[in-house]
Protein backbone atom coordinates (compact mmCIF):
# COMPACT_ATOMS: atom_id res chain seq x y z
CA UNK A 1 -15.63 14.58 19.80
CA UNK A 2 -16.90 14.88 16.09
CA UNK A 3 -19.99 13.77 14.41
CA UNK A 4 -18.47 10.80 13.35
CA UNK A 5 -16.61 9.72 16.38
CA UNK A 6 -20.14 10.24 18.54
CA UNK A 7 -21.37 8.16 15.67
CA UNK A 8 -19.14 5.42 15.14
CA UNK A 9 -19.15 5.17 19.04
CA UNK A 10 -23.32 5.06 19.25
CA UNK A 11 -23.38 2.34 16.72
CA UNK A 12 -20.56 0.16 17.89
CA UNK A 13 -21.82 -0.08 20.91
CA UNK A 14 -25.29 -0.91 19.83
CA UNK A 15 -23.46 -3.77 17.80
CA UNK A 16 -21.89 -5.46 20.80
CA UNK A 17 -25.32 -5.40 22.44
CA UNK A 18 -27.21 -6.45 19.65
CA UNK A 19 -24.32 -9.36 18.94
CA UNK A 20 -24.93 -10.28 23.26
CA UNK A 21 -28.74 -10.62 22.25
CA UNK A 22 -27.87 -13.32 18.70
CA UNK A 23 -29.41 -10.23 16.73
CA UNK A 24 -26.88 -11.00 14.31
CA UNK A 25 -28.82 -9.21 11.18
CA UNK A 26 -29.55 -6.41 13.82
CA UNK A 27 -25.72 -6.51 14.29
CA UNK A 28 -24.81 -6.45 10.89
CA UNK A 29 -26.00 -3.27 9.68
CA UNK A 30 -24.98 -1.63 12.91
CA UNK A 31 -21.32 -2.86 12.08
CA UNK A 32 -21.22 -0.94 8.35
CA UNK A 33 -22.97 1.81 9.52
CA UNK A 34 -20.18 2.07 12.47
CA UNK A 35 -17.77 1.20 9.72
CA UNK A 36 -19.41 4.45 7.68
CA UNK A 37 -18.70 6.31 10.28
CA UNK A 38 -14.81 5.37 10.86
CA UNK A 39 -14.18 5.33 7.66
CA UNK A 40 -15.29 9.33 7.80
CA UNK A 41 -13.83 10.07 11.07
CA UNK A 42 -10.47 8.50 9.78
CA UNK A 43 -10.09 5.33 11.36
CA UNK A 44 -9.55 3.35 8.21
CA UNK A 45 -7.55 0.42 10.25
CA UNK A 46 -11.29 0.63 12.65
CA UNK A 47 -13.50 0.22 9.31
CA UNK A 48 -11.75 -2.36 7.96
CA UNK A 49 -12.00 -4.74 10.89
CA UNK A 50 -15.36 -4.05 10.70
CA UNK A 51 -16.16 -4.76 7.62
CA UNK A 52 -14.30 -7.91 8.25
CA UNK A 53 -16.24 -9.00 10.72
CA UNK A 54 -19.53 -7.91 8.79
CA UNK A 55 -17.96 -9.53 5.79
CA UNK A 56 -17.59 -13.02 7.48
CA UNK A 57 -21.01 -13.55 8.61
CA UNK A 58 -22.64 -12.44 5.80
CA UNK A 59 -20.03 -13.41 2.70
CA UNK A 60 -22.56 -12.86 -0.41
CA UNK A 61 -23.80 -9.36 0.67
CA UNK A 62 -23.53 -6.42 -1.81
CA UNK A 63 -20.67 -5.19 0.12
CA UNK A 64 -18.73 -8.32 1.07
CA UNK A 65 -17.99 -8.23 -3.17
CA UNK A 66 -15.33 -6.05 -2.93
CA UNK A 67 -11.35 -6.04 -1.89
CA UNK A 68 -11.79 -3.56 1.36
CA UNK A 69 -14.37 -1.51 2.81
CA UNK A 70 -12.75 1.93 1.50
CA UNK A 71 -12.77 0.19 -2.45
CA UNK A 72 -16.60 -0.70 -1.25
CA UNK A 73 -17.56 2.81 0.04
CA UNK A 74 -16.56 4.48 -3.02
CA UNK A 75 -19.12 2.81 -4.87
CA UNK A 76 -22.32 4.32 -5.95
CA UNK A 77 -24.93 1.30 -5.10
CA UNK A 78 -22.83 0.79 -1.50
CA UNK A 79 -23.55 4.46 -0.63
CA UNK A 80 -27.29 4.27 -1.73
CA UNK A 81 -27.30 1.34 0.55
CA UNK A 82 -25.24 3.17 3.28
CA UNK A 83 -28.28 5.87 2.68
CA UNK A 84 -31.09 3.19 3.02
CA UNK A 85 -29.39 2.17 6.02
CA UNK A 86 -28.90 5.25 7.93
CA UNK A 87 -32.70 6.30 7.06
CA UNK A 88 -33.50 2.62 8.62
CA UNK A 89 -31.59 3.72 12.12
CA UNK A 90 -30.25 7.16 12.48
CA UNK A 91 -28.00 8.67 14.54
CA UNK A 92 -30.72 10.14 16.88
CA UNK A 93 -32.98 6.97 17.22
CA UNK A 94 -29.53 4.95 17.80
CA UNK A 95 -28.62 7.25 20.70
CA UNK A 96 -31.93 6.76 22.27
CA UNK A 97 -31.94 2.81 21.66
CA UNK A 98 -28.85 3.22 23.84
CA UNK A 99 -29.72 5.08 26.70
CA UNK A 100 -32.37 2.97 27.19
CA UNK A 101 -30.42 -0.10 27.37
CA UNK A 102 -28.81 -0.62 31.06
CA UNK A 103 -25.63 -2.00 30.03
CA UNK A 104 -22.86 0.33 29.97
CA UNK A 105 -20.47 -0.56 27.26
CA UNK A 106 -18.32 2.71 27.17
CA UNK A 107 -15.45 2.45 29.74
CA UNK A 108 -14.70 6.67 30.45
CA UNK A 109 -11.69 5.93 31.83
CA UNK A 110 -9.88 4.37 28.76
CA UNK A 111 -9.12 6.62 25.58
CA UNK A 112 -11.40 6.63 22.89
CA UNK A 113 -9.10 4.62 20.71
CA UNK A 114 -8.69 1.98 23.27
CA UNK A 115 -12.49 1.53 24.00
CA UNK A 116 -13.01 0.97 20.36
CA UNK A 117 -10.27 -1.64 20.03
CA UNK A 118 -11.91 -3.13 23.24
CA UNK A 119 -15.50 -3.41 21.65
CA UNK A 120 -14.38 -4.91 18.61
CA UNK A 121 -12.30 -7.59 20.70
CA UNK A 122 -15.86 -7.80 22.14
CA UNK A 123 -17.06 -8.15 18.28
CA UNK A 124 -14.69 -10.84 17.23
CA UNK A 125 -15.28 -12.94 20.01
């Protein structure tokens, strides 16, 4: 698995928790930060619906101003947010946020793919 499929995989699951708590700002910048990370890993379809989601709870944001979340991340103010954002929660603290939450998200059996489409089902609920 890459760096950005370990990635996007950390912080969408930390979204669907944080979304099961109402940390809906919490959930937020896990959801561009996991779209970040699709986008990278080449799972533009993934991004998108993330973005979408992200883009209809919080419709004014900085990010929600643009057409698609690939137009957005080529921007130079959206990656010095991505940056601000990453520094906020990195990888490593998000991995340890996870293993120390007792709810496992991440079903081994299906393909990664399939888990992904199943947490953002989870997302858009």
């Amino acid at each position: 698995m890459s760096h950005h499929d370990a990635a996007l995989k950390t912080y969408l699951q930390l979204a669907v928790i944080s979304q099961q708590k109402q940390q809906l700002p919490g959930r937020d910048r896990l959801l561009i930060l996991a779209a970040q990370h699709a986008l990278q890993a080449g799972l533009q379809e993934t991004a998108e619906s993330l973005w979408q989601i992200f883009t209809s709870s919080q419709p004014r944001h900085l990010i929600a101003n643009y057409p698609t979340f690939t137009d957005a991340f080529k921007q130079p103010v959206v990656q010095l947010f991505l940056k601000q954002l990453t520094r906020l929660c990195p990888l490593e603290k998000a991995e340890t946020l996870l293993t120390h939450h007792a709810l496992p998200l991440w079903n081994e059996a299906l393909d990664y793919r399939q888990q992904i489409s199943e947490l953002l089902t989870i997302l858009r609920d």
